[in-house]
PDB file of N, CA and C in Angstrom:
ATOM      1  N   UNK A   1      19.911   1.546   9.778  1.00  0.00           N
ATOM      2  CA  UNK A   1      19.998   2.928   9.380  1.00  0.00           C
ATOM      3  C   UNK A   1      21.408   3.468   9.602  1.00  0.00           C
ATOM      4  N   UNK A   2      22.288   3.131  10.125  1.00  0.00           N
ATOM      5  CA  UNK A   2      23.767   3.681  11.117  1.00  0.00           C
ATOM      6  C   UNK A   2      24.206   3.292   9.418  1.00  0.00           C
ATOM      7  N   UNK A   3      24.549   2.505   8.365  1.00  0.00           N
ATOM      8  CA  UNK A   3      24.880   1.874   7.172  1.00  0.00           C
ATOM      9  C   UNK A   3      24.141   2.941   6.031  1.00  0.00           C
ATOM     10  N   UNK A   4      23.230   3.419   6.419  1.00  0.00           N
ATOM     11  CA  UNK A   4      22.844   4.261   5.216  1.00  0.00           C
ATOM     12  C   UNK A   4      22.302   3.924   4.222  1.00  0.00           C
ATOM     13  N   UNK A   5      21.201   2.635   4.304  1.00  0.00           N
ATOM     14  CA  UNK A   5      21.247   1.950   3.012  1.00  0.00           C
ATOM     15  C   UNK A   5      20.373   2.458   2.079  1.00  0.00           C
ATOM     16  N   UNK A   6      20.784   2.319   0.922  1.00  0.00           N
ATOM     17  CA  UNK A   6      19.717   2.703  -0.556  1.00  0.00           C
ATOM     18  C   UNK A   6      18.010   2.200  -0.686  1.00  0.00           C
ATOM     19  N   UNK A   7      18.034   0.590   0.062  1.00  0.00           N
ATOM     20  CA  UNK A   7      16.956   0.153  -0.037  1.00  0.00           C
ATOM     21  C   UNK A   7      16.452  -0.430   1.056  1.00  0.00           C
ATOM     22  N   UNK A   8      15.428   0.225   1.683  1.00  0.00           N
ATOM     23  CA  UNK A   8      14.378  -0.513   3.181  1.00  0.00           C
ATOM     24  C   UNK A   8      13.351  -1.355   2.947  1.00  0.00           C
ATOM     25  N   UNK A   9      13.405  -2.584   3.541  1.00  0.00           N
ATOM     26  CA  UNK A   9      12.635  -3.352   3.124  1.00  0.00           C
ATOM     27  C   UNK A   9      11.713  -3.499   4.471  1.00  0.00           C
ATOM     28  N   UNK A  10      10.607  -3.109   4.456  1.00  0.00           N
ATOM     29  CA  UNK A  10      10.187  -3.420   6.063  1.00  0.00           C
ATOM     30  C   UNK A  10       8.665  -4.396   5.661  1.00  0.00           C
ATOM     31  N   UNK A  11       8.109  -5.014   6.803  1.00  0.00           N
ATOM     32  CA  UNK A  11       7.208  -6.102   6.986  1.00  0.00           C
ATOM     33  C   UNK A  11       6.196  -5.775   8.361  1.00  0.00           C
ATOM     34  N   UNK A  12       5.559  -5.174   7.673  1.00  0.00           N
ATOM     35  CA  UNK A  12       4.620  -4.665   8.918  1.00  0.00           C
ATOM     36  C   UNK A  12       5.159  -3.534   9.336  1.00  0.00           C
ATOM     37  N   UNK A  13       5.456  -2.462   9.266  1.00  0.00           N
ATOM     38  CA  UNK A  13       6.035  -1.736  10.755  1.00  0.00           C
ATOM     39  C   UNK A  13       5.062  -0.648  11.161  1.00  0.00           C
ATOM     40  N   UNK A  14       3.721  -0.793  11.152  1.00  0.00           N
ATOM     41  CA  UNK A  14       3.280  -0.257  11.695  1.00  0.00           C
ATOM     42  C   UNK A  14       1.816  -1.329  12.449  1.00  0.00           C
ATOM     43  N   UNK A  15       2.502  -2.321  12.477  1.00  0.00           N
ATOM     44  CA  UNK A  15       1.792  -3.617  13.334  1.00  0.00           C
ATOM     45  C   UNK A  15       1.653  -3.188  14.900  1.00  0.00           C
ATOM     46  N   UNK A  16       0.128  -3.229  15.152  1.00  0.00           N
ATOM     47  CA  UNK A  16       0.157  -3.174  16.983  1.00  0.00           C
ATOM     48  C   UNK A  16       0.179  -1.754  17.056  1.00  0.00           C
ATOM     49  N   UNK A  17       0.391  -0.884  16.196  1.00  0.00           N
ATOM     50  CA  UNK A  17       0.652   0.935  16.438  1.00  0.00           C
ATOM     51  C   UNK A  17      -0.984   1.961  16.082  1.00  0.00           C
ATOM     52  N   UNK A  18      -1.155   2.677  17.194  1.00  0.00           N
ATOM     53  CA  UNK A  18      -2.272   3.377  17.520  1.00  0.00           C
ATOM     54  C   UNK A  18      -2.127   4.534  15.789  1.00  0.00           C
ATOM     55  N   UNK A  19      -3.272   4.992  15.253  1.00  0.00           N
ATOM     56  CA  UNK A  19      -3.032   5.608  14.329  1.00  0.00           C
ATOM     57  C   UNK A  19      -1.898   7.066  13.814  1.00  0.00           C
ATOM     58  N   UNK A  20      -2.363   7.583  15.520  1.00  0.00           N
ATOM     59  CA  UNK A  20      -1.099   8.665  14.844  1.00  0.00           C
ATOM     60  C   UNK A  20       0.041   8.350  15.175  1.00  0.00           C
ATOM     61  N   UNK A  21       0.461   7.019  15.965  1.00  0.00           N
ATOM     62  CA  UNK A  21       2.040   6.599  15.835  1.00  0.00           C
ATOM     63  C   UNK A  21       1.800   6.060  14.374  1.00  0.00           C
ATOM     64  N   UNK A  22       1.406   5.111  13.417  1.00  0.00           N
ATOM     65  CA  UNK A  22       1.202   4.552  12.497  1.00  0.00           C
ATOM     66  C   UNK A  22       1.742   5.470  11.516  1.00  0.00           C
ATOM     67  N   UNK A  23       0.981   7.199  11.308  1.00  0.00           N
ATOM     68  CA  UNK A  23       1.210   8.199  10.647  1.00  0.00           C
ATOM     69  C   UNK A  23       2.282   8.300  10.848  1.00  0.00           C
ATOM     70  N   UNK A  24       2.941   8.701  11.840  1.00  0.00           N
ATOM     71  CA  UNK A  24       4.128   9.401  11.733  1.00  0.00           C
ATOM     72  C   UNK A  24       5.551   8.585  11.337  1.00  0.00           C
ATOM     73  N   UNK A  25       5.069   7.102  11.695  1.00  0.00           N
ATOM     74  CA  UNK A  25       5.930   5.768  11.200  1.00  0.00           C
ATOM     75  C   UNK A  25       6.506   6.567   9.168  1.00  0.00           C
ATOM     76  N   UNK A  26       4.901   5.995   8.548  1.00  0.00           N
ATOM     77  CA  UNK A  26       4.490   6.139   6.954  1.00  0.00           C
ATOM     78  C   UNK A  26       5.440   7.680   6.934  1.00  0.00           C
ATOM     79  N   UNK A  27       4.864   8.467   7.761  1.00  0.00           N
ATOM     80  CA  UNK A  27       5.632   9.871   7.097  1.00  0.00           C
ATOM     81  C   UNK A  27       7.260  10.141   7.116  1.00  0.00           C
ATOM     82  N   UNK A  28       7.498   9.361   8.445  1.00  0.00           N
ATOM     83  CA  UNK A  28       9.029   9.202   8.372  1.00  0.00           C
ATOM     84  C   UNK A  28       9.806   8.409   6.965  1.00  0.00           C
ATOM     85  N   UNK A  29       9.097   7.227   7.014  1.00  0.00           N
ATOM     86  CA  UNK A  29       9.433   6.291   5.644  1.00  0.00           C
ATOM     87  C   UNK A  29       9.376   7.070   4.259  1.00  0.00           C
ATOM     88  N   UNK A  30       8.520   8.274   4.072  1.00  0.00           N
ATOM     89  CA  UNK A  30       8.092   8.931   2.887  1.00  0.00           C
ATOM     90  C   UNK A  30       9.258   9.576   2.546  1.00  0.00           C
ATOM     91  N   UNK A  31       9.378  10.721   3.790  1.00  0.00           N
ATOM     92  CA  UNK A  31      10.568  11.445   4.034  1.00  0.00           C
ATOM     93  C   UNK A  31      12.002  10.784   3.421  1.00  0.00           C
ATOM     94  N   UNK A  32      11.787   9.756   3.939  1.00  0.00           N
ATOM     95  CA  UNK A  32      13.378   8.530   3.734  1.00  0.00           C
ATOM     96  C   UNK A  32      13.659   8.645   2.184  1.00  0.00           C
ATOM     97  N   UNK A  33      12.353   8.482   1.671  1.00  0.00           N
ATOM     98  CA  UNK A  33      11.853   7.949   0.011  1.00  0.00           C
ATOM     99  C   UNK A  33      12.150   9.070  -0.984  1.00  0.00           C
ATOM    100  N   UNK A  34      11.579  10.664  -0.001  1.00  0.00           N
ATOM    101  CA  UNK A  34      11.732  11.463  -0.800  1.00  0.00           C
ATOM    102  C   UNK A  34      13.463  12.086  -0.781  1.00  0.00           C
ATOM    103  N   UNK A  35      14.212  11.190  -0.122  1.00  0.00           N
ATOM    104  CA  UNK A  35      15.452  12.076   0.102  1.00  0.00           C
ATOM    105  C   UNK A  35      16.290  10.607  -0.559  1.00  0.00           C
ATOM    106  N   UNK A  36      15.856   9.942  -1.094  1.00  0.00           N
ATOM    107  CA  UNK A  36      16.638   9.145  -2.518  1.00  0.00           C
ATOM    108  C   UNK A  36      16.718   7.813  -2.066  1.00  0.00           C
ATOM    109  N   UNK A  37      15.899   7.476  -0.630  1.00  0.00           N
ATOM    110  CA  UNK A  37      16.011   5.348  -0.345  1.00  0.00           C
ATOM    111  C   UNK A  37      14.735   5.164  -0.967  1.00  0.00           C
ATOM    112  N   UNK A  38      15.051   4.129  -1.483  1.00  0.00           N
ATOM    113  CA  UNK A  38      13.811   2.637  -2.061  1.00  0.00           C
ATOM    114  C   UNK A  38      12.979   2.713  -0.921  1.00  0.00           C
ATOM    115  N   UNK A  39      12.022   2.682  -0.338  1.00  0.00           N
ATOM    116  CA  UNK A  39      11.473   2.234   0.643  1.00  0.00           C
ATOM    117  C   UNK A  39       9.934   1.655   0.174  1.00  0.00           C
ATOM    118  N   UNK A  40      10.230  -0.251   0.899  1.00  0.00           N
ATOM    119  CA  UNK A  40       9.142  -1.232  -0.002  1.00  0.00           C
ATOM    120  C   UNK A  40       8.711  -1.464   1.553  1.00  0.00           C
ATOM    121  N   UNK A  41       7.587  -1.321   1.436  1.00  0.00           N
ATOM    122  CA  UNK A  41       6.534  -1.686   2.728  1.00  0.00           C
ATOM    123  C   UNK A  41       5.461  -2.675   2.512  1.00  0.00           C
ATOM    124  N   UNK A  42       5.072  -3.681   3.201  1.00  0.00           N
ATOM    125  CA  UNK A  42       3.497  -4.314   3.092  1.00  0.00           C
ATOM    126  C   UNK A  42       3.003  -3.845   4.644  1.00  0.00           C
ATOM    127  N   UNK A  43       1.858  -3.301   4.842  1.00  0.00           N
ATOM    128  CA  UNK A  43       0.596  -3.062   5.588  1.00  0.00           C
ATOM    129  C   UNK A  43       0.073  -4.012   5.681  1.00  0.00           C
ATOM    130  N   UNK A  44      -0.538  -4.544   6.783  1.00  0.00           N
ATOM    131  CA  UNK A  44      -2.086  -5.277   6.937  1.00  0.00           C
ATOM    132  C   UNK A  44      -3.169  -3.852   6.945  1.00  0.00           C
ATOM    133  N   UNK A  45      -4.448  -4.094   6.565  1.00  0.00           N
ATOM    134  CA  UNK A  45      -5.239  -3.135   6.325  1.00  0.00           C
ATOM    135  C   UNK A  45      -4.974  -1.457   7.250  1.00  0.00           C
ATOM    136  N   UNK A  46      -3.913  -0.588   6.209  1.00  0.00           N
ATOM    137  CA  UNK A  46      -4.015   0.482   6.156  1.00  0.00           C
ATOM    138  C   UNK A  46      -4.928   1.133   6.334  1.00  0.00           C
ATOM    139  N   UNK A  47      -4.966   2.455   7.170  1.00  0.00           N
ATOM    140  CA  UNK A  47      -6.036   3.371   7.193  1.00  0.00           C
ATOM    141  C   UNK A  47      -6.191   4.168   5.657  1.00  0.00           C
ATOM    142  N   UNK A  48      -7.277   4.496   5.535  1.00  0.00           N
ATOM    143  CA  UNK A  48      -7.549   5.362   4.324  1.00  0.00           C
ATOM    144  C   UNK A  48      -6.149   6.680   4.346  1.00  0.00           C
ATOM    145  N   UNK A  49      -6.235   7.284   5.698  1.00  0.00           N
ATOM    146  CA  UNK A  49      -5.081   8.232   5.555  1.00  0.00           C
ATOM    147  C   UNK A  49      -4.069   7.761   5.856  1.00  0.00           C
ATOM    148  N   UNK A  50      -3.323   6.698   5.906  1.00  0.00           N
ATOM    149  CA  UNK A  50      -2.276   5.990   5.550  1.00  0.00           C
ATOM    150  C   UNK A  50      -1.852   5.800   3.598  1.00  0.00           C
ATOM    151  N   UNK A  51      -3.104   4.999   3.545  1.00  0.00           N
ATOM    152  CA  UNK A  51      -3.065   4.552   2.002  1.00  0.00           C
ATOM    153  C   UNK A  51      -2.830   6.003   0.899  1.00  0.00           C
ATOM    154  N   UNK A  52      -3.017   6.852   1.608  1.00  0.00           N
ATOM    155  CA  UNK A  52      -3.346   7.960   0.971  1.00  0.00           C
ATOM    156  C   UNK A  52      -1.302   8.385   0.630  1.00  0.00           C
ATOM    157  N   UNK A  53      -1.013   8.200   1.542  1.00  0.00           N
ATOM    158  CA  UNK A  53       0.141   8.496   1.820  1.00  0.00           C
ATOM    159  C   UNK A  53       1.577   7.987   0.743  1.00  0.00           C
ATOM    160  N   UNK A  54       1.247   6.511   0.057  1.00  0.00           N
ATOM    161  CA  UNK A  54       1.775   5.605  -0.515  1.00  0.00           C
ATOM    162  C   UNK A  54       1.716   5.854  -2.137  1.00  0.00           C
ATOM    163  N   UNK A  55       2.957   5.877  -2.790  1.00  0.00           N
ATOM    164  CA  UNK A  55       3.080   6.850  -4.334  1.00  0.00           C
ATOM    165  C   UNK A  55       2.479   5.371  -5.184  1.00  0.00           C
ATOM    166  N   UNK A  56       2.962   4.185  -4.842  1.00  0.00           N
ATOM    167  CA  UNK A  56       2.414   2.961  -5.810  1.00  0.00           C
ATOM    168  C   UNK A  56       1.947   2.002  -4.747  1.00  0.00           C
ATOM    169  N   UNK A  57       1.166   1.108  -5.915  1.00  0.00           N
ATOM    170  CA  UNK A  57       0.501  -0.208  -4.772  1.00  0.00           C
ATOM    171  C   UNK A  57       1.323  -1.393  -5.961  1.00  0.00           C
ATOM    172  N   UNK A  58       1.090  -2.058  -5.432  1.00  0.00           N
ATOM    173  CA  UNK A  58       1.255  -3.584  -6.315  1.00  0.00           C
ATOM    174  C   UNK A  58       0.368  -4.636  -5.594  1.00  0.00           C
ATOM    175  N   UNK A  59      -0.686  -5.501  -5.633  1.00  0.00           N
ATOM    176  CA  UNK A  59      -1.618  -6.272  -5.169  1.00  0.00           C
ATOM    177  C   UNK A  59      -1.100  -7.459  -6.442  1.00  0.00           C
ATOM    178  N   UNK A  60      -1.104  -8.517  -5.166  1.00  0.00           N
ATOM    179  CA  UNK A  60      -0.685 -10.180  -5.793  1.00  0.00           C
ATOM    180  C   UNK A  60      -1.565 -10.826  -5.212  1.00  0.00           C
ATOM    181  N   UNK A  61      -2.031 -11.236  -6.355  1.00  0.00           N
ATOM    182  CA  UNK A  61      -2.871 -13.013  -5.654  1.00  0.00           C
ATOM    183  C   UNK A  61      -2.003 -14.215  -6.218  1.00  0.00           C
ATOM    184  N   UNK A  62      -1.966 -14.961  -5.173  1.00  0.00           N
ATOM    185  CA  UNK A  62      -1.131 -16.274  -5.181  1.00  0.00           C
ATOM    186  C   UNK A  62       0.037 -15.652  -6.418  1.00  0.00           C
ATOM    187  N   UNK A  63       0.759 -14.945  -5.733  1.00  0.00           N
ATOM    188  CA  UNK A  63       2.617 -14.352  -6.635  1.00  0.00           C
ATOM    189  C   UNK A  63       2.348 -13.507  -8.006  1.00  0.00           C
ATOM    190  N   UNK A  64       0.912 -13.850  -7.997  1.00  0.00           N
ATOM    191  CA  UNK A  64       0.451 -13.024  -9.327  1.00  0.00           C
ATOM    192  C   UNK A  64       0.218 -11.522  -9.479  1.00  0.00           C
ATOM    193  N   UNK A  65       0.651 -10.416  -9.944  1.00  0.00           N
ATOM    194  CA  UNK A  65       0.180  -9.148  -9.533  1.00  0.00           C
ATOM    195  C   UNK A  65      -1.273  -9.068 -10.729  1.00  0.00           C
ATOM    196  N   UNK A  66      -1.720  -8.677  -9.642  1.00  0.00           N
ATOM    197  CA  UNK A  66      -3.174  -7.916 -10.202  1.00  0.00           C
ATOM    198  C   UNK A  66      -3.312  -6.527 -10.526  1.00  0.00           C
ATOM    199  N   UNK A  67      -2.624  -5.688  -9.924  1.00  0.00           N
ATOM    200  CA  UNK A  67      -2.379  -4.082 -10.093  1.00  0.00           C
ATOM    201  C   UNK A  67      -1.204  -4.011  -9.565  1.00  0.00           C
ATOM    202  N   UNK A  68      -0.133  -2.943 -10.793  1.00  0.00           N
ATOM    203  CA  UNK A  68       0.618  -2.569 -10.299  1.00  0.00           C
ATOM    204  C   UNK A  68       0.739  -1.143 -10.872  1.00  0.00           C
ATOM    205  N   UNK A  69       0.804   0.052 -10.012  1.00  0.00           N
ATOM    206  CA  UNK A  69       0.714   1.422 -10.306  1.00  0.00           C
ATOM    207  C   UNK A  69       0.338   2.110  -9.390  1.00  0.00           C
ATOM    208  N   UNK A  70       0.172   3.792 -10.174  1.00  0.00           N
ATOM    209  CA  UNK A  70      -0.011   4.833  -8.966  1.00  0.00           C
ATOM    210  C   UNK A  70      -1.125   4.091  -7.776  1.00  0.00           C
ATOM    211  N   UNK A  71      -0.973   4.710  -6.473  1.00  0.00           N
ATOM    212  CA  UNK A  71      -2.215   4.273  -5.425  1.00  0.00           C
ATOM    213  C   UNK A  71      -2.988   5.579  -5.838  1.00  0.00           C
ATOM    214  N   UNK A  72      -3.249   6.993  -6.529  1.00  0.00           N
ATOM    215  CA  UNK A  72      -4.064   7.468  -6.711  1.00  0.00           C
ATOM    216  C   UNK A  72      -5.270   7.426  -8.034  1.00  0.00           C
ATOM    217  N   UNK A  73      -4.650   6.203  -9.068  1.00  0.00           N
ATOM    218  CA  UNK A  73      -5.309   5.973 -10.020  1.00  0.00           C
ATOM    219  C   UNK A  73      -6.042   4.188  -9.906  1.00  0.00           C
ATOM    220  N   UNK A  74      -5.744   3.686  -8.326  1.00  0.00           N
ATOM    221  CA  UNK A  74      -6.114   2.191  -8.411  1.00  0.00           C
ATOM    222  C   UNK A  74      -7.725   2.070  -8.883  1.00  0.00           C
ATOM    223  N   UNK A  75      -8.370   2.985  -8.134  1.00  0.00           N
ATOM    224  CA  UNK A  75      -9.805   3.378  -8.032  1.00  0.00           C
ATOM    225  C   UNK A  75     -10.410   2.931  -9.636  1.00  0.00           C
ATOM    226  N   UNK A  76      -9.895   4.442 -10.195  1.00  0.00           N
ATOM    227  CA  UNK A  76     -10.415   4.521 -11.890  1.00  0.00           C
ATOM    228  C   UNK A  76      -9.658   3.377 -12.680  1.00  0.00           C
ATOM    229  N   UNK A  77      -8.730   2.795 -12.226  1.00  0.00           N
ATOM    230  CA  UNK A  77      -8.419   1.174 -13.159  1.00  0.00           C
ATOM    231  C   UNK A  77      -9.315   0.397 -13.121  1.00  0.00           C
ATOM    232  N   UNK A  78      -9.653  -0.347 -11.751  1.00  0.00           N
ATOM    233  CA  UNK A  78     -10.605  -1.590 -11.590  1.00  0.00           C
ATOM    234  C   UNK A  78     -11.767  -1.138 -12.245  1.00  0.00           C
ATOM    235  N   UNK A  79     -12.261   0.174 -11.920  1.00  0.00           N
ATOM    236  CA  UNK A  79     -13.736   0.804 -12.580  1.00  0.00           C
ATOM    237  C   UNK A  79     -13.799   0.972 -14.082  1.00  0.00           C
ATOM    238  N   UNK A  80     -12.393   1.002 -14.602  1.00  0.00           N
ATOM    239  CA  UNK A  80     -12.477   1.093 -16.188  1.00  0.00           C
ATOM    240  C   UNK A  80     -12.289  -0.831 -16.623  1.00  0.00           C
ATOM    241  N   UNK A  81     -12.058  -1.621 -15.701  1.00  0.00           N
ATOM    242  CA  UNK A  81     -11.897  -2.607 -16.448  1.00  0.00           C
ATOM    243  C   UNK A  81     -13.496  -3.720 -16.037  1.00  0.00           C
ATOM    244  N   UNK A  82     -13.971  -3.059 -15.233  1.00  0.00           N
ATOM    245  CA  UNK A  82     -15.435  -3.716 -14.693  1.00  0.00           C
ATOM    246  C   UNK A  82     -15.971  -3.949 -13.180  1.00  0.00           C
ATOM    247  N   UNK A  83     -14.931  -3.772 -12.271  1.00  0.00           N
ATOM    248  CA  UNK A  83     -15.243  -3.690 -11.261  1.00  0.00           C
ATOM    249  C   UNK A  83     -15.455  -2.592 -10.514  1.00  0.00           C
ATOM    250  N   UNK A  84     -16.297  -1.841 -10.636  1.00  0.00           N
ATOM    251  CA  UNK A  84     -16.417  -0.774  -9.871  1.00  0.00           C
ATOM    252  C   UNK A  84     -17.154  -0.826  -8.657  1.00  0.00           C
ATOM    253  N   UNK A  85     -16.064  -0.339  -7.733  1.00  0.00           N
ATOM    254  CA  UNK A  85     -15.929  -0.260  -6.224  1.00  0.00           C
ATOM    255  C   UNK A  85     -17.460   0.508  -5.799  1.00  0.00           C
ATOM    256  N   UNK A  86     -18.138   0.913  -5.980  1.00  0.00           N
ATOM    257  CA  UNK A  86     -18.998   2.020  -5.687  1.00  0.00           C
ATOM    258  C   UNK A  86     -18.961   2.510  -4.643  1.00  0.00           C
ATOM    259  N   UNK A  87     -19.934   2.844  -3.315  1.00  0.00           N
ATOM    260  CA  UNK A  87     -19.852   3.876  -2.333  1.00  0.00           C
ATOM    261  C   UNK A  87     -19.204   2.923  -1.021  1.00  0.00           C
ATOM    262  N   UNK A  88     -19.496   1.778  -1.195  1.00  0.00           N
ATOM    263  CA  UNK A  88     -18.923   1.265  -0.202  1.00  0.00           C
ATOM    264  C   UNK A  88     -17.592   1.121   0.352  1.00  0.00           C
ATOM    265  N   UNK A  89     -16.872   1.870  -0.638  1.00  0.00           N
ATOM    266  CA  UNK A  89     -15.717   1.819  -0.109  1.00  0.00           C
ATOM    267  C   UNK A  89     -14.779   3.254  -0.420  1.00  0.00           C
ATOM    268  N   UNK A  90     -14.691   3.122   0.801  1.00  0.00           N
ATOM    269  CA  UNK A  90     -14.625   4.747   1.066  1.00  0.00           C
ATOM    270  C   UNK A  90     -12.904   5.026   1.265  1.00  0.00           C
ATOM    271  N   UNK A  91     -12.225   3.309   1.680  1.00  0.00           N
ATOM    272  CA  UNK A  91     -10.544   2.989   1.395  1.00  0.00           C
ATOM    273  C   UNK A  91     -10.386   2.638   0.833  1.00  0.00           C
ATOM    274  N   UNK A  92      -9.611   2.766  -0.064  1.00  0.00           N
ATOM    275  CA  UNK A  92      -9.173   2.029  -1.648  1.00  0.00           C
ATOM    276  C   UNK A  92      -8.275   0.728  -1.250  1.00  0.00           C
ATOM    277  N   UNK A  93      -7.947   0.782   0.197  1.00  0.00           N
ATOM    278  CA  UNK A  93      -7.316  -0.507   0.471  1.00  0.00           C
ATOM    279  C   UNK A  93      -8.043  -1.442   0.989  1.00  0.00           C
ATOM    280  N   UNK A  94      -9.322  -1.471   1.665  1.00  0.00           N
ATOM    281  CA  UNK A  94     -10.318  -1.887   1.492  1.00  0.00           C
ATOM    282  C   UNK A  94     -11.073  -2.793   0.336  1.00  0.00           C
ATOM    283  N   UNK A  95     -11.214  -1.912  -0.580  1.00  0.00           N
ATOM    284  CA  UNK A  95     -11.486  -2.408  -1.890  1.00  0.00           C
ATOM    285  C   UNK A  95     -10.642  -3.264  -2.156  1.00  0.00           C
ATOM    286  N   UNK A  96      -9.300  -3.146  -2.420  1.00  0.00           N
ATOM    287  CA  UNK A  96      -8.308  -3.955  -3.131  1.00  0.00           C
ATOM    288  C   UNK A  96      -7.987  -5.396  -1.987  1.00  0.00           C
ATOM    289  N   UNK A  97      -8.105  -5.284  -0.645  1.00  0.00           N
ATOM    290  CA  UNK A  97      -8.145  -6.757  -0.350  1.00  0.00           C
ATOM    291  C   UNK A  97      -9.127  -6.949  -0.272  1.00  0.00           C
ATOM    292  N   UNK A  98     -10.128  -6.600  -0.265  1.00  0.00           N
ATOM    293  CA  UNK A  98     -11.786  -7.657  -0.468  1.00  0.00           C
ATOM    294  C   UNK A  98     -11.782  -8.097  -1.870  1.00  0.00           C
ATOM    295  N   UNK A  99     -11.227  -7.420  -2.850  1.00  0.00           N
ATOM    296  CA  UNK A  99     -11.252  -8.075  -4.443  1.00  0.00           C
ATOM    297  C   UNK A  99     -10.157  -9.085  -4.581  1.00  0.00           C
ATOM    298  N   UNK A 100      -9.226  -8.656  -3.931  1.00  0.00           N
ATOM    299  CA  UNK A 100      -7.941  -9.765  -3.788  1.00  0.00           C
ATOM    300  C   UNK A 100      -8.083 -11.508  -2.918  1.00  0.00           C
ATOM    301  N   UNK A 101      -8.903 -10.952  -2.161  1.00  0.00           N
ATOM    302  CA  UNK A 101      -8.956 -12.054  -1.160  1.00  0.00           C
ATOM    303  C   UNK A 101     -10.293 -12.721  -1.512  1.00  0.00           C
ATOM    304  N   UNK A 102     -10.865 -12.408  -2.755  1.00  0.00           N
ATOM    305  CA  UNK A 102     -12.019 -12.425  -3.295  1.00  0.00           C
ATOM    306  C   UNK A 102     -11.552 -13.551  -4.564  1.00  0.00           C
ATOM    307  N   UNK A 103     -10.554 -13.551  -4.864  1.00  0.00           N
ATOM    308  CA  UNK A 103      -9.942 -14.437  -5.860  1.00  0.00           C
ATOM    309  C   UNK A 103      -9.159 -15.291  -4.633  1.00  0.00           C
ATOM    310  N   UNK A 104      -8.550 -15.078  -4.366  1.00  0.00           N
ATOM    311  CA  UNK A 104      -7.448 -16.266  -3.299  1.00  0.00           C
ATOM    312  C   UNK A 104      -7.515 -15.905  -2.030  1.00  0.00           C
ATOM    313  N   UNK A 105      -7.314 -16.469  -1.294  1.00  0.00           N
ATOM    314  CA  UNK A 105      -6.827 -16.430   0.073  1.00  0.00           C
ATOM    315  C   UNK A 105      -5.410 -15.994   0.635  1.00  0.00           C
ATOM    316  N   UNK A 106      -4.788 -16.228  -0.107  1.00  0.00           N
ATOM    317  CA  UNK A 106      -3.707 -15.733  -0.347  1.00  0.00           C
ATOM    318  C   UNK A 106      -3.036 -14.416  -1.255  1.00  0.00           C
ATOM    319  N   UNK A 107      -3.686 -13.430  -0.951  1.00  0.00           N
ATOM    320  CA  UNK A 107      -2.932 -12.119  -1.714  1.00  0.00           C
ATOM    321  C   UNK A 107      -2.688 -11.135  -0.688  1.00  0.00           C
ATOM    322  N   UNK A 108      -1.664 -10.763  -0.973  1.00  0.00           N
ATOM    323  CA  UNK A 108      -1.223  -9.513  -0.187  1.00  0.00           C
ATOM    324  C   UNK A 108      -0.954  -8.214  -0.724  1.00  0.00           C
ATOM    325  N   UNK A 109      -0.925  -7.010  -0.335  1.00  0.00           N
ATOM    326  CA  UNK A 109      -1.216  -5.743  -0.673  1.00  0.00           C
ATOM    327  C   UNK A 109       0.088  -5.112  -0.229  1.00  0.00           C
ATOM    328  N   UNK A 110       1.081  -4.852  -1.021  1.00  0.00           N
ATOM    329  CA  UNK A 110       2.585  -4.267  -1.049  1.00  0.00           C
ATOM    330  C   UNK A 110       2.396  -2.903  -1.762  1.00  0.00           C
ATOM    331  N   UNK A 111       3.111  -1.999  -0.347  1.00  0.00           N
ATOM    332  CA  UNK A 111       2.681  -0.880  -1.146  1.00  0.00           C
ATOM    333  C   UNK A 111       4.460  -0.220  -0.967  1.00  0.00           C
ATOM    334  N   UNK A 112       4.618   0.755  -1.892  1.00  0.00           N
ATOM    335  CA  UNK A 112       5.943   1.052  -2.002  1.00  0.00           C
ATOM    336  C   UNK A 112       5.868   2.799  -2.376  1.00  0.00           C
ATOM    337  N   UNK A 113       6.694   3.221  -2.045  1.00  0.00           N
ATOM    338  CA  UNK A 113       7.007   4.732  -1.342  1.00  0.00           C
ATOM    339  C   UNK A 113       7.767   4.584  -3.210  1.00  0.00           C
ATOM    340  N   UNK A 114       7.905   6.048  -3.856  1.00  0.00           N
ATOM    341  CA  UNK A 114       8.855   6.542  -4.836  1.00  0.00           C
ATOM    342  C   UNK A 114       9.366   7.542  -4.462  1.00  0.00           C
ATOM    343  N   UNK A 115      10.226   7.989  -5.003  1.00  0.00           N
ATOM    344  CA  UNK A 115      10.659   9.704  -5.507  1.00  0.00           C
ATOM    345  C   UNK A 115      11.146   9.935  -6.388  1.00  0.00           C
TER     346      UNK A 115
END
């Protein structure tokens, strides 16, 4: 950060962190995002009010993206193309690695901040 850079690439950083340190991690990063840095994050299973927080998702199975777009329209995609999530899932990040990890073992859930 002392460098100022355009683009943050982080890997976990809210690994091992109690939820409202977690929050305030995501909100700092947003902040970053909304004042003109790139900021590209992957989560291991996000809280719902985390996920909530995140302007796009991109979900890859084995390097492949499966969705890439808003995180507030992931929901009504999968449901318009046949998979609909129904009540059980009440996190949309939830949904997206049980369908991901549902095809491979290998997919991960990259979610990325805009402005």
């Amino acid at each position: 950060m002392l460098v100022n850079p355009s683009l943050l690439l982080l890997d976990e950083p809210t690994s091992g962190l109690d939820s409202t340190t977690a929050q305030r991690i995501i909100a700092t990063l947003r902040g970053l995002a909304r004042g003109g840095r790139t900021v590209i994050t992957t989560i291991h299973q996000p809280s719902s009010r985390l996920y909530r927080m995140f302007d796009k998702v991109v979900v890859l199975c084995d390097g492949s993206p499966i969705y890439s777009g808003y995180a507030n329209r992931v929901m009504d995609y999968f449901s318009s193309i046949g998979y609909a999530p129904g009540f059980n899932y009440m996190n949309p990040a939830d949904f997206l690695l049980d369908l991901a990890n549902g095809k491979s073992s290998t997919c991960f859930l990259f979610l990325k901040f805009i402005f």
